[in-house]
N, C-alpha and C. Protein backbone atom coordinates (compact mmCIF):
# COMPACT_ATOMS: atom_id res chain seq x y z
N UNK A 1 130.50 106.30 124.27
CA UNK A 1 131.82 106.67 124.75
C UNK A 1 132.48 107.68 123.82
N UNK A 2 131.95 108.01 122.12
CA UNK A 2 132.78 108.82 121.56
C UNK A 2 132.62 110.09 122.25
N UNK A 3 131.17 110.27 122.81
CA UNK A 3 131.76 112.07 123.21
C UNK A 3 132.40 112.13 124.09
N UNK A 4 133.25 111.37 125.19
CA UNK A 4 134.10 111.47 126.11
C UNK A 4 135.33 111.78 125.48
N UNK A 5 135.34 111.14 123.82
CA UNK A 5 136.75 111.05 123.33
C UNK A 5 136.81 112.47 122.68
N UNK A 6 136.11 112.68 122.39
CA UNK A 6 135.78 114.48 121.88
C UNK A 6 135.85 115.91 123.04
N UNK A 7 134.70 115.26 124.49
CA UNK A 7 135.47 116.15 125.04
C UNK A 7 136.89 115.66 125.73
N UNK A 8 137.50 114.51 125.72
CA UNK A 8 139.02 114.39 125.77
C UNK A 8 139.81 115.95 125.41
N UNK A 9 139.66 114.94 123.78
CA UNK A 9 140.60 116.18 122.83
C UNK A 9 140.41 117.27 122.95
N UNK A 10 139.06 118.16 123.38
CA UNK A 10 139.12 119.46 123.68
C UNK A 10 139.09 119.86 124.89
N UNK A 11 139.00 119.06 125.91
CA UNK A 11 139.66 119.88 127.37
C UNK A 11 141.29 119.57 127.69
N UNK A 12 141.39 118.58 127.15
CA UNK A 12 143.05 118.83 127.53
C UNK A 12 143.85 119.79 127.06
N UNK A 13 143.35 120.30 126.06
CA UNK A 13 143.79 121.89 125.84
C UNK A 13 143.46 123.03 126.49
N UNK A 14 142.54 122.85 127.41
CA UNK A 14 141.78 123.77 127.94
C UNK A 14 142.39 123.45 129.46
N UNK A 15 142.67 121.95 129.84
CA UNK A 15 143.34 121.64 131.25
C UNK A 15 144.96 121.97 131.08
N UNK A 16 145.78 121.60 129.93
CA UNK A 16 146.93 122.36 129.53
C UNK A 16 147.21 123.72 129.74
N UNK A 17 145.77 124.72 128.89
CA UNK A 17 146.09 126.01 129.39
C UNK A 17 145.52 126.78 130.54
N UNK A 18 144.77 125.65 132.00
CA UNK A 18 144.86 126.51 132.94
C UNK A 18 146.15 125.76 133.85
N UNK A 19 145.79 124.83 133.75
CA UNK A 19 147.08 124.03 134.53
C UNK A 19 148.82 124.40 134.25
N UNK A 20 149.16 124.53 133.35
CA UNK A 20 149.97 124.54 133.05
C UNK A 20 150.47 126.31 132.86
N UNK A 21 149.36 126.94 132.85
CA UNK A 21 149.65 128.55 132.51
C UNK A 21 149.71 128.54 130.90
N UNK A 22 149.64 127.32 129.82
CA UNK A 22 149.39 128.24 128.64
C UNK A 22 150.96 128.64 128.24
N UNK A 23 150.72 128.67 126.92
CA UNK A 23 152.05 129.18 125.94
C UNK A 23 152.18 130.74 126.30
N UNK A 24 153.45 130.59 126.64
CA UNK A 24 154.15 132.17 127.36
C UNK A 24 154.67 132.84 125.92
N UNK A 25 155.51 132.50 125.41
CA UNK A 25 156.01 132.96 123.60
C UNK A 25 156.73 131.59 123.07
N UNK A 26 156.97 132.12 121.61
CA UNK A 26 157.44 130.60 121.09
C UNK A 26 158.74 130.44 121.37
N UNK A 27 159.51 131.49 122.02
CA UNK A 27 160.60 130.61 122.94
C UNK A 27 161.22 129.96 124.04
N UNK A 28 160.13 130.29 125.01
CA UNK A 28 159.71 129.78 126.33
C UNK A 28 158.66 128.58 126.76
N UNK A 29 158.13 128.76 125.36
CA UNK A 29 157.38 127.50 125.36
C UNK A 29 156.28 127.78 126.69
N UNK A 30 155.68 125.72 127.21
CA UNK A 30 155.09 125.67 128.22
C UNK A 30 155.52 126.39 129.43
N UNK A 31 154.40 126.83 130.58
CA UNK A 31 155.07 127.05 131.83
C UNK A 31 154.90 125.57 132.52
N UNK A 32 155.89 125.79 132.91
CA UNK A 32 156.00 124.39 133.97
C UNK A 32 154.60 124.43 135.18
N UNK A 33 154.03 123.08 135.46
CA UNK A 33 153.24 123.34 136.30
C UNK A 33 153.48 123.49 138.10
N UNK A 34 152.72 123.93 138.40
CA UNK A 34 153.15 124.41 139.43
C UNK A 34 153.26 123.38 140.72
N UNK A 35 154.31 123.34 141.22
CA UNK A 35 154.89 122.44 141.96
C UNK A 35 154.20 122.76 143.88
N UNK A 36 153.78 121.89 144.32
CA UNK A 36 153.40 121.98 145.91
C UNK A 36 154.42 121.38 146.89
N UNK A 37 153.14 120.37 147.43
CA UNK A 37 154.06 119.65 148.29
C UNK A 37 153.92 118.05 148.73
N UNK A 38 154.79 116.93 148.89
CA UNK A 38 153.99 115.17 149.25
C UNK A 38 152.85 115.77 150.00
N UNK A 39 153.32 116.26 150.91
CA UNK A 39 152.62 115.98 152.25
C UNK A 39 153.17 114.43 152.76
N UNK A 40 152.28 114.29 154.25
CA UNK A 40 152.96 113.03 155.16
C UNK A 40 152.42 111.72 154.20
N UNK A 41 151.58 111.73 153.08
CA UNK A 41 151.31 110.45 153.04
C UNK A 41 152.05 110.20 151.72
N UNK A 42 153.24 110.49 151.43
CA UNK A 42 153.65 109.78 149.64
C UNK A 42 154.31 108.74 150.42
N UNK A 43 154.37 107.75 149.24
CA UNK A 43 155.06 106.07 149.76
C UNK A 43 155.75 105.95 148.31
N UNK A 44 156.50 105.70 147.87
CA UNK A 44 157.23 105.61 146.67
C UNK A 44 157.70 104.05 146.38
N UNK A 45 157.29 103.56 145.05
CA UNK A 45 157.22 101.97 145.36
C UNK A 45 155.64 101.33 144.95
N UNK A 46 154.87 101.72 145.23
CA UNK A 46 153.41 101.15 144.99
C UNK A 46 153.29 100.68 143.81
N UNK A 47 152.71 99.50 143.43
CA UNK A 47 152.37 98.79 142.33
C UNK A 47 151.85 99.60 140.94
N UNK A 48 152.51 99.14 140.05
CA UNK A 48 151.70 100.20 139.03
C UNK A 48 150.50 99.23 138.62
N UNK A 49 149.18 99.97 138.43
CA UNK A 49 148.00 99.67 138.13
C UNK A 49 147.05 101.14 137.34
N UNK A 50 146.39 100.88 136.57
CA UNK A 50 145.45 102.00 135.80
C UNK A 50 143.85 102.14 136.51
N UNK A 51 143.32 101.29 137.60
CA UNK A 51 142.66 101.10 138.34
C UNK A 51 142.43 100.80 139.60
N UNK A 52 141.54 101.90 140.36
CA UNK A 52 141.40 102.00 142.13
C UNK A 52 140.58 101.36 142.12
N UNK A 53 139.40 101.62 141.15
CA UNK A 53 138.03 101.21 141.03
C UNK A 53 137.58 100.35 140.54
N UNK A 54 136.44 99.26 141.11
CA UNK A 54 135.91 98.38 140.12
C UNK A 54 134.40 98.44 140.73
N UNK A 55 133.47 98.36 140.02
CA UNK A 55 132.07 98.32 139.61
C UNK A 55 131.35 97.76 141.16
N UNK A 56 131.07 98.42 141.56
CA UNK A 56 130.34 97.87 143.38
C UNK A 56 131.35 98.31 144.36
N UNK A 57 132.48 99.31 143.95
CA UNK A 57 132.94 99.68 144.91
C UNK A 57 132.84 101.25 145.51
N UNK A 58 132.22 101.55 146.93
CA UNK A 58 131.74 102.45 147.19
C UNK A 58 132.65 103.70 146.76
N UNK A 59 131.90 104.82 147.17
CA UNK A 59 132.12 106.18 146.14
C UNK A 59 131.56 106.16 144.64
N UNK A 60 132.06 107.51 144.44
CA UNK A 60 131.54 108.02 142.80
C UNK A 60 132.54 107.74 142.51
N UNK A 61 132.74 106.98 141.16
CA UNK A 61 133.44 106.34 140.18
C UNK A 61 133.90 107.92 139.19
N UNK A 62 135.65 108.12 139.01
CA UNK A 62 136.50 109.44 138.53
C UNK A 62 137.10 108.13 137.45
N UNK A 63 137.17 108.59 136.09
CA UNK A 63 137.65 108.25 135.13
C UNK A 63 138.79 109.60 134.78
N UNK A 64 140.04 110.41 135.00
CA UNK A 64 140.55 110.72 134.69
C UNK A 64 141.51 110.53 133.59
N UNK A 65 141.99 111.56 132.14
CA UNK A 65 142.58 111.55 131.33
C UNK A 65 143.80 112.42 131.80
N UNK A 66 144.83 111.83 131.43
CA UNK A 66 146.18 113.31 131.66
C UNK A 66 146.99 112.96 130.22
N UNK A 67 147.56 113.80 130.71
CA UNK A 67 148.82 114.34 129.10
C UNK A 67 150.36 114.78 129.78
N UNK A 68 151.09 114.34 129.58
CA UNK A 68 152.68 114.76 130.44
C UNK A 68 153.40 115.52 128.94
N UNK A 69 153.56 116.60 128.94
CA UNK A 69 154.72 117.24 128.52
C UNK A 69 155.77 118.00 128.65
N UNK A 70 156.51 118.39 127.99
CA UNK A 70 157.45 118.83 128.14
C UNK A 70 157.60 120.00 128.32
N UNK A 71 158.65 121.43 128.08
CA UNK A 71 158.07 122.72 128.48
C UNK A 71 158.31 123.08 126.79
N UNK A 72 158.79 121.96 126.00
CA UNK A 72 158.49 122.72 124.43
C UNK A 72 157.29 122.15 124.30
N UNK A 73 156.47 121.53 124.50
CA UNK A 73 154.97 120.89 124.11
C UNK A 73 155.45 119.84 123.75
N UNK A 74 156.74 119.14 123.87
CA UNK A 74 156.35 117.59 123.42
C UNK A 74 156.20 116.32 124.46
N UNK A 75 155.29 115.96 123.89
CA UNK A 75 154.68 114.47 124.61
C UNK A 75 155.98 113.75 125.50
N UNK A 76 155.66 113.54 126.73
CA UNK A 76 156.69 112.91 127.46
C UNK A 76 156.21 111.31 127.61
N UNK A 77 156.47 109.95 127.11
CA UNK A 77 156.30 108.95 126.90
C UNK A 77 156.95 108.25 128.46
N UNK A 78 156.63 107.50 128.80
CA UNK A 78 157.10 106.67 129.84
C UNK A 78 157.46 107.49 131.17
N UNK A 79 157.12 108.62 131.58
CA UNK A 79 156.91 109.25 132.75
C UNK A 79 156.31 108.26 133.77
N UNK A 80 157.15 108.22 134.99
CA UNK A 80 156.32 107.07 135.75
C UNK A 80 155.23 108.45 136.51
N UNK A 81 153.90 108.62 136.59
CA UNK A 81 152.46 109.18 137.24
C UNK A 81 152.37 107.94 138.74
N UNK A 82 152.85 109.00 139.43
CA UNK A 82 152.42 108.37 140.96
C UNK A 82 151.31 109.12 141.28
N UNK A 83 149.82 109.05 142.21
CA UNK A 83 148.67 109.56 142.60
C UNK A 83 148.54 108.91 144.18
N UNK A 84 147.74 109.55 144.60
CA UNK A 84 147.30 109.15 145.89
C UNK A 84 146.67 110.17 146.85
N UNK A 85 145.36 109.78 147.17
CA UNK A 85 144.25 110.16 147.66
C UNK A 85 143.30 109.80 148.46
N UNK A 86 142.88 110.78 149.20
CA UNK A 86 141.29 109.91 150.69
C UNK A 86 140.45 108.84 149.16
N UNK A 87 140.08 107.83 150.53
CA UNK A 87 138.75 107.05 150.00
C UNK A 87 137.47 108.42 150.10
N UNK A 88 136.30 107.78 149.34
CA UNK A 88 134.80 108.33 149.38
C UNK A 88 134.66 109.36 150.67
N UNK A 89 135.41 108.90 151.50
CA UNK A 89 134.48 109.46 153.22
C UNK A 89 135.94 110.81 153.55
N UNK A 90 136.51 110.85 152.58
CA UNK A 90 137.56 111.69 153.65
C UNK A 90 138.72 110.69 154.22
N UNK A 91 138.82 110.15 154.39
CA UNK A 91 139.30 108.82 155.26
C UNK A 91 141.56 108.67 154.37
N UNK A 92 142.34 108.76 155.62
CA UNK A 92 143.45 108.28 155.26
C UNK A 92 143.23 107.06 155.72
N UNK A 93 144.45 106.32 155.84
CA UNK A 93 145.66 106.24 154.48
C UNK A 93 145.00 106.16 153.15
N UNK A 94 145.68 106.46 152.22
CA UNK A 94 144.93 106.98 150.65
C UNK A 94 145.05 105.74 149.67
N UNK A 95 144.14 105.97 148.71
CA UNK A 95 144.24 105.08 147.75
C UNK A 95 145.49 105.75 147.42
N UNK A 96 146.26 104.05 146.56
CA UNK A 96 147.71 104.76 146.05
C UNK A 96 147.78 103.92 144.69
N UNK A 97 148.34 104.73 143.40
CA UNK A 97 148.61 103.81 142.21
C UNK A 97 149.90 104.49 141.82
N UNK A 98 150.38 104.03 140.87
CA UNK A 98 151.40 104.14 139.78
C UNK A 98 151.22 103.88 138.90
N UNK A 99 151.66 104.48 137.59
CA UNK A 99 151.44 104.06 135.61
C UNK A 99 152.42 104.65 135.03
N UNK A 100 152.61 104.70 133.79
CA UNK A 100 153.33 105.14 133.11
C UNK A 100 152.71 105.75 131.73
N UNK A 101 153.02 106.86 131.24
CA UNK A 101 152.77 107.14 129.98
C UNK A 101 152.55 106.47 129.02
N UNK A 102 152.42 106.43 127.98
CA UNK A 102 151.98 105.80 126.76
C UNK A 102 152.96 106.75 125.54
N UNK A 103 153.40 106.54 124.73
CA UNK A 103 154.90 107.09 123.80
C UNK A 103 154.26 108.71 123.54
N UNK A 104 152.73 108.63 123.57
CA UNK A 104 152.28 110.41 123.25
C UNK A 104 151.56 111.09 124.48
N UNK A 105 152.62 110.51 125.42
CA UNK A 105 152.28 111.18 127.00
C UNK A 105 151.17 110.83 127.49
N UNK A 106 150.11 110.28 126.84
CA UNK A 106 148.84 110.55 127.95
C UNK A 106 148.96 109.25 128.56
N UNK A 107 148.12 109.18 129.93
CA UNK A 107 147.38 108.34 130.60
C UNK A 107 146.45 108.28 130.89
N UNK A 108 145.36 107.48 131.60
CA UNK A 108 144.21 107.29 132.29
C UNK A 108 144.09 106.36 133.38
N UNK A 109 143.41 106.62 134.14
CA UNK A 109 142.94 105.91 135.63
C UNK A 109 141.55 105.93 135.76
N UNK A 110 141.41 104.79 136.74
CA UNK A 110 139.78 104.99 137.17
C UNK A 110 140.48 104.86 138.36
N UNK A 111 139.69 105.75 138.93
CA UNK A 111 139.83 105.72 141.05
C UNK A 111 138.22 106.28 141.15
N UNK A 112 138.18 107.29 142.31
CA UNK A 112 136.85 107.66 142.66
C UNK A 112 137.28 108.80 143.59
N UNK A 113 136.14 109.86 143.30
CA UNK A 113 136.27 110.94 143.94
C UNK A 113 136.89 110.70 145.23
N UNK A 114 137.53 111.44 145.81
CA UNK A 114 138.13 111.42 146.67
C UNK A 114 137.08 112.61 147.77
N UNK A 115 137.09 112.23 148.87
CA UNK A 115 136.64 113.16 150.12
C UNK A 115 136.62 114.26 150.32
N UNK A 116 136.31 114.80 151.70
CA UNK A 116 136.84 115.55 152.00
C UNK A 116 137.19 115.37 153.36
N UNK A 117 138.86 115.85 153.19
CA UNK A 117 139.54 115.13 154.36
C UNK A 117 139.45 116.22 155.91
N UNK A 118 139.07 114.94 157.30
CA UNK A 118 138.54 115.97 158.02
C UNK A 118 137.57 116.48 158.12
N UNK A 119 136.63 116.57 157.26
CA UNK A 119 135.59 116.75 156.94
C UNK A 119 135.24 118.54 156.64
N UNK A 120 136.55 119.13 156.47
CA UNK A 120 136.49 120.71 155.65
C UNK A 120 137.26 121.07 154.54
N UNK A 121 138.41 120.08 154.42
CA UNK A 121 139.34 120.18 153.08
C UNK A 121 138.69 119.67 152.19
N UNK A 122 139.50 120.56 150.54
CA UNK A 122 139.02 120.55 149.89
C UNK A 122 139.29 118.90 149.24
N UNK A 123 138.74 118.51 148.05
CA UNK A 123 139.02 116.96 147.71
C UNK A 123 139.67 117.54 146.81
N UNK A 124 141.02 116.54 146.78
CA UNK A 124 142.20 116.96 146.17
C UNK A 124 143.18 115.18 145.74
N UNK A 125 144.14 115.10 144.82
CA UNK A 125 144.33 113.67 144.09
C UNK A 125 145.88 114.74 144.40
N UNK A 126 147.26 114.18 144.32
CA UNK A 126 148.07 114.11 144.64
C UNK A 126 148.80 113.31 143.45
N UNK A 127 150.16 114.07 143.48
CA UNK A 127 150.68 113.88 142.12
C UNK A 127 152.37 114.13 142.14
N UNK A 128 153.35 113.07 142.17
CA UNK A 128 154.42 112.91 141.51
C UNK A 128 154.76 112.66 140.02
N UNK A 129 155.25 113.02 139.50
CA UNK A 129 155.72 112.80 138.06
C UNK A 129 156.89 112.77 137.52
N UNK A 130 157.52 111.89 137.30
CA UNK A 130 159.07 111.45 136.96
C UNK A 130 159.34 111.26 136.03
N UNK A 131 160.48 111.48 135.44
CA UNK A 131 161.07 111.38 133.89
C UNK A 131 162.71 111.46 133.89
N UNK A 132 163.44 110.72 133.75
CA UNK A 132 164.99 110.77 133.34
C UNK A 132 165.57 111.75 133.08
N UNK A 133 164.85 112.72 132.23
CA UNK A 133 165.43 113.72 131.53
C UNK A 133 164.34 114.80 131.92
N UNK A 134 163.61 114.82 132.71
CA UNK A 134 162.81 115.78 133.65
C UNK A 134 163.47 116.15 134.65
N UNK A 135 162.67 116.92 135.54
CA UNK A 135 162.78 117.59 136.65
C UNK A 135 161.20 117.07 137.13
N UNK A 136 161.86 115.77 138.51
CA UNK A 136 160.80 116.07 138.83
C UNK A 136 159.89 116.80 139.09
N UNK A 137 158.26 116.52 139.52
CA UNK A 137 156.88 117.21 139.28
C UNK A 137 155.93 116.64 140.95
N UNK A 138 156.34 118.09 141.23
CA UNK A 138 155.20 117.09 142.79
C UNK A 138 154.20 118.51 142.63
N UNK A 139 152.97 117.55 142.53
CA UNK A 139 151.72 118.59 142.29
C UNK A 139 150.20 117.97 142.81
N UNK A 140 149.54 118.97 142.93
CA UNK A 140 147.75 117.78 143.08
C UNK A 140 146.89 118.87 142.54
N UNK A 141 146.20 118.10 142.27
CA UNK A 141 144.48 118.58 141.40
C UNK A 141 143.77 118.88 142.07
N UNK A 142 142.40 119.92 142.07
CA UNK A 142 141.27 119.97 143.06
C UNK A 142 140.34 120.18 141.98
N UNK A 143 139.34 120.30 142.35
CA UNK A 143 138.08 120.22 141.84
C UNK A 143 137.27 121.28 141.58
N UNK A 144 137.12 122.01 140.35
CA UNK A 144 136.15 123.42 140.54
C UNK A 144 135.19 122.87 140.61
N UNK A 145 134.17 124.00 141.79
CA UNK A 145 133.31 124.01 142.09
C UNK A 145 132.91 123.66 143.34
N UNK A 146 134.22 122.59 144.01
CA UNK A 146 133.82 122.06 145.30
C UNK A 146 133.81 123.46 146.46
N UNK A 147 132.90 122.93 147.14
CA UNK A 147 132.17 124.02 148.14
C UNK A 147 133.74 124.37 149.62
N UNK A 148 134.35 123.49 149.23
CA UNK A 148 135.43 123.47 150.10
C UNK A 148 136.75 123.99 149.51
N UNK A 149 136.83 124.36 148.65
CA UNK A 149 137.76 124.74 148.19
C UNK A 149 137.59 126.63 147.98
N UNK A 150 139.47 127.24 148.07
CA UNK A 150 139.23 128.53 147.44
C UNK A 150 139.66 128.37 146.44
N UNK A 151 139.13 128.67 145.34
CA UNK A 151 139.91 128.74 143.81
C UNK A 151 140.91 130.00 143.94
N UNK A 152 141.00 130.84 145.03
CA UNK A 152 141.53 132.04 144.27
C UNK A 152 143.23 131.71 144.83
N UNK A 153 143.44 130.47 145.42
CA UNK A 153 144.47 129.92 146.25
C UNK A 153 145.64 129.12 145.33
N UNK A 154 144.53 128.37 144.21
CA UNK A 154 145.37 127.80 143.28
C UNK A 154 144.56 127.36 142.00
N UNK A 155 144.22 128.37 141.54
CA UNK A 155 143.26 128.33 139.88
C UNK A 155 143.93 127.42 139.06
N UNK A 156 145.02 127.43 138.89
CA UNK A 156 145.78 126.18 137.96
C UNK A 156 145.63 125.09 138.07
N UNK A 157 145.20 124.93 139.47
CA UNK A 157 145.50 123.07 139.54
C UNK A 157 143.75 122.55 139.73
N UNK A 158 142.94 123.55 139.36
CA UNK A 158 141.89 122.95 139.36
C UNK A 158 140.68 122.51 138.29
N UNK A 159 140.26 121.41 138.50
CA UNK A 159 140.06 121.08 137.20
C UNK A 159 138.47 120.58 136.86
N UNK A 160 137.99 120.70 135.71
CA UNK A 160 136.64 120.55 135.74
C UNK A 160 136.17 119.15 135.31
N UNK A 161 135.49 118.65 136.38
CA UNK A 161 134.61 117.40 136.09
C UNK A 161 133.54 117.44 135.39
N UNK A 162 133.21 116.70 134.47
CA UNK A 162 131.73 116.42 133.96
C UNK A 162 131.24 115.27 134.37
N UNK A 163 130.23 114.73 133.95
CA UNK A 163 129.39 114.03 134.45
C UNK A 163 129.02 113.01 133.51
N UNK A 164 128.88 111.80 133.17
CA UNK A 164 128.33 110.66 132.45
C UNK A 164 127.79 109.39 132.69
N UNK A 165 127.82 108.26 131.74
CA UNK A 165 126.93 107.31 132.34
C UNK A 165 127.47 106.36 131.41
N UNK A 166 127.88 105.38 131.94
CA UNK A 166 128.48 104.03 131.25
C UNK A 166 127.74 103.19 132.12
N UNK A 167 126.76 102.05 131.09
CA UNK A 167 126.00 101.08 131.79
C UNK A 167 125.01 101.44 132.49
N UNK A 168 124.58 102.89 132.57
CA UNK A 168 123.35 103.27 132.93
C UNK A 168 124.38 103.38 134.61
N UNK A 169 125.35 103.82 134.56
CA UNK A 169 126.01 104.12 136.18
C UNK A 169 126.76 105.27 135.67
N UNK A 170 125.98 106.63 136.68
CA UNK A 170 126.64 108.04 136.85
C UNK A 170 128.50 107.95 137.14
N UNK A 171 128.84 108.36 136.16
CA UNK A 171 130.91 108.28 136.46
C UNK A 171 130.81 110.17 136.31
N UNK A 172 131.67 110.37 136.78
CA UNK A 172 132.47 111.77 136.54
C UNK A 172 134.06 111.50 135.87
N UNK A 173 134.10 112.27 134.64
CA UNK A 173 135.32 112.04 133.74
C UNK A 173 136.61 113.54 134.27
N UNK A 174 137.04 113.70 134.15
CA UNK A 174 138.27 115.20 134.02
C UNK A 174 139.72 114.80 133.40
N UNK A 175 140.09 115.98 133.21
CA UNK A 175 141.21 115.63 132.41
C UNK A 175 142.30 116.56 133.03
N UNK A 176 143.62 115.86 133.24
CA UNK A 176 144.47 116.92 133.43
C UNK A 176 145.77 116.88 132.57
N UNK A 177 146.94 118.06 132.73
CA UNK A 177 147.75 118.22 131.83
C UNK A 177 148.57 118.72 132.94
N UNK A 178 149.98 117.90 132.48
CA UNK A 178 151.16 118.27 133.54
C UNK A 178 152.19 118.49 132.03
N UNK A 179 152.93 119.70 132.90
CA UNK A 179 154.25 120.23 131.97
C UNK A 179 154.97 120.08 132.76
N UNK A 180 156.53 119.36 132.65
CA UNK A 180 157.22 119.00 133.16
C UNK A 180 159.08 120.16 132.82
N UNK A 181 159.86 120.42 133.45
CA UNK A 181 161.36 121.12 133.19
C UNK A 181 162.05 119.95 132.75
N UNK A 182 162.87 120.17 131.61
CA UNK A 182 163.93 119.16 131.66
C UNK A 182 165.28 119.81 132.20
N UNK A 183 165.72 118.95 132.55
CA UNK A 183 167.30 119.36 133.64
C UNK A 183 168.20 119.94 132.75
């Protein structure tokens, strides 16, 4: 598991500076990330849990890392991270969780790749992000490389999976980084 924690620490700098656009000058700090849309399926309210997934449940098993900051770079602690996404097949209504930060912004989840919905969209995870002293954050992730997707549509929000093996079972890890406005 340490090289997961290694490439941790060095793609979230690397998911920071495509996601987020990267340090503009040192007085503008982060760019805020780029904001979309719910769509019909957000539900606000869902149980907070750090897990979709457990061991025999169909799909490829997504271990995601994130980081919530601020637009000076500092760690946003207790951000409530709402997600929600197709099961394995494409398939609505979506898996749905809630969590909260940890005091140096990051989180983690296990869910599982998500579909493709319809069976031509791209697979994509869905993303609210809340903070008191934020501006909310409605955003979603896609996946480089997927055959369904255009990158040239939204390069920021897409993010690179690798590939590993805990217990001798193939997981895919990624990491993302949300910059948040404060009001």
């Amino acid at each position: 598991m340490k090289t997961f924690t290694v490439v941790f620490q060095v793609s979230i700098s690397l998911a920071l500076q495509s996601i987020a656009g990267g340090v503009t000058s040192a007085e503008q700090g982060l760019e805020p990330t780029l904001q979309t849309h719910t769509g019909p399926w957000y539900e606000p309210g869902v149980p907070e849990t750090t897990s979709l997934w457990q061991p025999g449940d169909p799909g490829k098993p997504l271990h995601l890392k994130g980081l919530v900051l601020s637009t000076r770079g500092t760690p946003i602690g207790g951000a409530l991270v709402e997600l929600w996404h197709t099961d394995s097949d494409g398939n609505y209504p979506p898996l749905r969780a809630a969590l909260r930060t940890e005091v140096n912004g990051q989180f983690a989840i296990r869910t599982l790749l998500p579909g493709h919905h319809m069976g031509y969209r791209a697979r994509h995870i869905h993303f609210v992000v809340t903070h008191p002293d934020h501006q909310p954050l409605v955003t979603r992730i896609y996946f480089m490389g997927d055959p369904n997707m255009d990158e040239a549509l939204f390069p920021e929000l897409a993010i690179l999976l690798e590939e590993g093996s805990i217990d001798g079972e193939t997981r895919l890890f990624g990491n993302v980084g949300f910059v948040l406005l404060p009001y």
